[in-house]
PDB file of N, CA and C in Angstrom:
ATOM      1  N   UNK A   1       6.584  12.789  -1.946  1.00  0.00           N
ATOM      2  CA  UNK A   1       6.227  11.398  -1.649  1.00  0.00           C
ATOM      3  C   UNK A   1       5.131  11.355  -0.596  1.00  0.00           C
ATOM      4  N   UNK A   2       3.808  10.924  -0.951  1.00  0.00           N
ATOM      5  CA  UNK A   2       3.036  11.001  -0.225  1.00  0.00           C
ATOM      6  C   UNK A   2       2.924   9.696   1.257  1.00  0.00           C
ATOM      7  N   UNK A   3       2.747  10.361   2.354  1.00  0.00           N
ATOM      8  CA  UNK A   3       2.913   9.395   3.138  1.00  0.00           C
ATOM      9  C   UNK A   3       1.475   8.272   3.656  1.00  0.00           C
ATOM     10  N   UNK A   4       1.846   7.226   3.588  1.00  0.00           N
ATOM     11  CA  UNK A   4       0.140   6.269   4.325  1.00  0.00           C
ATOM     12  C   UNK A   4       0.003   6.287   5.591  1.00  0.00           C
ATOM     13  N   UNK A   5      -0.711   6.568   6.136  1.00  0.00           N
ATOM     14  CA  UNK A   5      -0.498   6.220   7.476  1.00  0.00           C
ATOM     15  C   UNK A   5      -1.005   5.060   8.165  1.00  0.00           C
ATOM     16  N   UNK A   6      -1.688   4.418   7.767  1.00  0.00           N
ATOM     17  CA  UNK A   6      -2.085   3.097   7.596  1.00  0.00           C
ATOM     18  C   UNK A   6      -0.983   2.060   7.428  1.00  0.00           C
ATOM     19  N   UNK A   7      -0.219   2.490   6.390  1.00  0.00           N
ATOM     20  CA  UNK A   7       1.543   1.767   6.358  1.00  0.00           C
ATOM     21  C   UNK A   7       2.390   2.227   7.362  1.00  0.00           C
ATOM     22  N   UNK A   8       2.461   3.371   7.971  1.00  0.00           N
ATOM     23  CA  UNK A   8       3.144   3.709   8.896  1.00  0.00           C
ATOM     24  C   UNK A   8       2.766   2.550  10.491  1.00  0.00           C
ATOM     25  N   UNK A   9       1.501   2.874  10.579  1.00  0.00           N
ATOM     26  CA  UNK A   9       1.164   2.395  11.704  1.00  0.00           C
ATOM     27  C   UNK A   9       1.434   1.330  11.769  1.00  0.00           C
ATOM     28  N   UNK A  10       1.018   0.035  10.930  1.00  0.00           N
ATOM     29  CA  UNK A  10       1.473  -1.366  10.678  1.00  0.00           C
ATOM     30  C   UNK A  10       2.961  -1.527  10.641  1.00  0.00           C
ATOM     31  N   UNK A  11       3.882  -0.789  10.481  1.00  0.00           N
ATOM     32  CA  UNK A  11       5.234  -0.881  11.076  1.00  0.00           C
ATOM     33  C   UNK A  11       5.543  -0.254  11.708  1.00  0.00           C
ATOM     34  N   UNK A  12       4.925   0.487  12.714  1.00  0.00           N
ATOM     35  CA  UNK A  12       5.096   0.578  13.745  1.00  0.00           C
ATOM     36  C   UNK A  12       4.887  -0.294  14.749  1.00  0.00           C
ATOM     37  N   UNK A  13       3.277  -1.229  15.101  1.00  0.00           N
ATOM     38  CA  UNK A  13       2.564  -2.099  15.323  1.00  0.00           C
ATOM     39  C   UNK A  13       3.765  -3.817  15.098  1.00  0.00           C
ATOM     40  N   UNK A  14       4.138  -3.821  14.036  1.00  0.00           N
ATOM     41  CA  UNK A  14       5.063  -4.746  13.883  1.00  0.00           C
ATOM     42  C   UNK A  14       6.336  -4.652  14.211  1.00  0.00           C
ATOM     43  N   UNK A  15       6.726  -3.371  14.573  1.00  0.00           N
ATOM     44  CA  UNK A  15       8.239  -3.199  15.365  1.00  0.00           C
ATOM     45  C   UNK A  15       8.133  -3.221  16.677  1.00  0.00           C
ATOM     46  N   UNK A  16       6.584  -3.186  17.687  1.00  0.00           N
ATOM     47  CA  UNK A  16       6.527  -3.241  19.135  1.00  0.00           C
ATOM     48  C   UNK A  16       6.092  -4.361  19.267  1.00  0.00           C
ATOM     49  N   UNK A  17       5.531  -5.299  18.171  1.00  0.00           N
ATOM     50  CA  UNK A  17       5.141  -6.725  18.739  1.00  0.00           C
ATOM     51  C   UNK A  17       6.325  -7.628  18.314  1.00  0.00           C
ATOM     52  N   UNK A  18       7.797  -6.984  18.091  1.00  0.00           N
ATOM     53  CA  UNK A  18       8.792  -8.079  18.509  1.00  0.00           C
ATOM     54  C   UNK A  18       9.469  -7.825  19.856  1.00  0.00           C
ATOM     55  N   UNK A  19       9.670  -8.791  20.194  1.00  0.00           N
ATOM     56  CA  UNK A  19      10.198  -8.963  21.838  1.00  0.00           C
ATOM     57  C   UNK A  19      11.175  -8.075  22.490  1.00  0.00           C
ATOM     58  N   UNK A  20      12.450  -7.350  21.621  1.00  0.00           N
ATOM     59  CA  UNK A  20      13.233  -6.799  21.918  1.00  0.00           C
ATOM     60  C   UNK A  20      13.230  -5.568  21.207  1.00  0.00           C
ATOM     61  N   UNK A  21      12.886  -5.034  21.243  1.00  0.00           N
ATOM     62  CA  UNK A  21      12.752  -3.761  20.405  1.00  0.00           C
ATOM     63  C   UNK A  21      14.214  -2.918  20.648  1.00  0.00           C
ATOM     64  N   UNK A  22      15.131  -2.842  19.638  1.00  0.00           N
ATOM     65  CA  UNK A  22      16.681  -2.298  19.921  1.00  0.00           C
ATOM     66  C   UNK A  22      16.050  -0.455  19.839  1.00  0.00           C
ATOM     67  N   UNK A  23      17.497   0.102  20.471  1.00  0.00           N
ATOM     68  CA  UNK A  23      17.295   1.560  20.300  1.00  0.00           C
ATOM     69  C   UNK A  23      17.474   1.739  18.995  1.00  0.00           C
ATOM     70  N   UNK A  24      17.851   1.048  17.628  1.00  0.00           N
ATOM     71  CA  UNK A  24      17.449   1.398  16.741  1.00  0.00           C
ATOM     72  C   UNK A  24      15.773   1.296  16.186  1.00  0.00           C
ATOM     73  N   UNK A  25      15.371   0.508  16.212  1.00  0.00           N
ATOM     74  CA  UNK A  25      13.877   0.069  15.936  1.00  0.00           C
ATOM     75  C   UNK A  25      13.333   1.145  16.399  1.00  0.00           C
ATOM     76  N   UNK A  26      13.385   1.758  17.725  1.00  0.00           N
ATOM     77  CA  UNK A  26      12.704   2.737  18.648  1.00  0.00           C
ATOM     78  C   UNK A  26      12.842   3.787  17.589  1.00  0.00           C
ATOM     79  N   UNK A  27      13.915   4.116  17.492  1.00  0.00           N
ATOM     80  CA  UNK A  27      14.371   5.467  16.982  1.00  0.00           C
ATOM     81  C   UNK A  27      13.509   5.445  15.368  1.00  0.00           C
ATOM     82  N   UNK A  28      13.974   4.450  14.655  1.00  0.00           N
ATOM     83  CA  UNK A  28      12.728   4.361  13.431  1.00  0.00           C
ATOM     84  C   UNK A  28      11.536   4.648  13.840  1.00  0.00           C
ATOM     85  N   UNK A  29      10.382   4.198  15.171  1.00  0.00           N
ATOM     86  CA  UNK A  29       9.441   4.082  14.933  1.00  0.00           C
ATOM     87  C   UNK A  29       9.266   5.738  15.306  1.00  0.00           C
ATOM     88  N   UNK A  30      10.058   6.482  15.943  1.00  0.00           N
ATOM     89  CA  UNK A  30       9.903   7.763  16.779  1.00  0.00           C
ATOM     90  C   UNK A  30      10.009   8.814  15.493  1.00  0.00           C
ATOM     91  N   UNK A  31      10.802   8.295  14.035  1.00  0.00           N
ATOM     92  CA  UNK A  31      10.682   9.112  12.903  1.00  0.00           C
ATOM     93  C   UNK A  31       9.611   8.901  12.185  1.00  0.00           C
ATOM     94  N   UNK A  32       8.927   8.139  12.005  1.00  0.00           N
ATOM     95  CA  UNK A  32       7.652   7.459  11.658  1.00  0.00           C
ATOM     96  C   UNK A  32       6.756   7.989  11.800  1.00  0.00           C
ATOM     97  N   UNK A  33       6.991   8.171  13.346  1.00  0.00           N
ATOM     98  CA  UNK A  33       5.674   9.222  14.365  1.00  0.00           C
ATOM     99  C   UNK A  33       5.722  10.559  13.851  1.00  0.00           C
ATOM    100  N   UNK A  34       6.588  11.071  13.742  1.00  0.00           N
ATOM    101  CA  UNK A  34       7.495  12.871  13.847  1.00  0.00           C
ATOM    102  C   UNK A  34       6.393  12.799  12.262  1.00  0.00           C
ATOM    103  N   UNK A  35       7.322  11.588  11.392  1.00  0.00           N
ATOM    104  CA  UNK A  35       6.717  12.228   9.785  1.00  0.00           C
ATOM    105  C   UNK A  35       4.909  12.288   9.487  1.00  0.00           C
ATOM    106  N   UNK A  36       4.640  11.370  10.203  1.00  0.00           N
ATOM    107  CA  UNK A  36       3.007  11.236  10.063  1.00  0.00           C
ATOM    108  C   UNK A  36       2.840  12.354  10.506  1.00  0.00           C
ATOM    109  N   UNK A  37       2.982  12.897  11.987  1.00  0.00           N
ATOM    110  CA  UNK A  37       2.528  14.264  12.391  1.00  0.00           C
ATOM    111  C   UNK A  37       3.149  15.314  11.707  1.00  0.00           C
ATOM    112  N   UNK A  38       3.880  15.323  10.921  1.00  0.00           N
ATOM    113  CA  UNK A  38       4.189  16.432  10.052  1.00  0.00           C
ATOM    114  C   UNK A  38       3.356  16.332   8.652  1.00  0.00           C
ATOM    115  N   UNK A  39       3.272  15.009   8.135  1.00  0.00           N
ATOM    116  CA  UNK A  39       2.036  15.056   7.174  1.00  0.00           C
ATOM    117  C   UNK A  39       0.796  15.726   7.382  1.00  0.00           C
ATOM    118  N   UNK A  40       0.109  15.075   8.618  1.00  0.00           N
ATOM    119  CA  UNK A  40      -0.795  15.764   9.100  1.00  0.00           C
ATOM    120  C   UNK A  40      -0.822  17.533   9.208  1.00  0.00           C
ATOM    121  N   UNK A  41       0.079  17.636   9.871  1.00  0.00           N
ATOM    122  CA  UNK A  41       0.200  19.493   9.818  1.00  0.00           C
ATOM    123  C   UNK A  41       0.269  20.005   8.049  1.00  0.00           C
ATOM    124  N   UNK A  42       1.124  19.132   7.560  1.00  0.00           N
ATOM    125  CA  UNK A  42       0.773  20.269   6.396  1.00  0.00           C
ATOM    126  C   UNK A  42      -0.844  20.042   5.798  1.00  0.00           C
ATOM    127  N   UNK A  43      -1.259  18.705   6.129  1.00  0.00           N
ATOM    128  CA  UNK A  43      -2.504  19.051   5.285  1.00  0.00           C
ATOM    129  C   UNK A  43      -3.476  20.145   5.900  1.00  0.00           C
TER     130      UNK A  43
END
């Protein structure tokens, strides 16, 4: 499954511009991060 990172970022971007960001939200956006930079490494 190829990843966008362009889609990544925009929900990321949209999970820090709501007001309360729960330790779940965080934790999504922190796998988000991990997978893009692992996309990146394999290419």
């Amino acid at each position: 499954m190829p990843i966008n990172p362009s889609s990544l970022s925009f929900k990321i971007i949209k999970s820090l511009a709501t007001p309360k960001p729960s330790f779940k939200k965080l934790s999504i956006i922190y796998h988000l991060f991990a997978s893009e930079q692992m996309a990146k490494k394999i290419k």
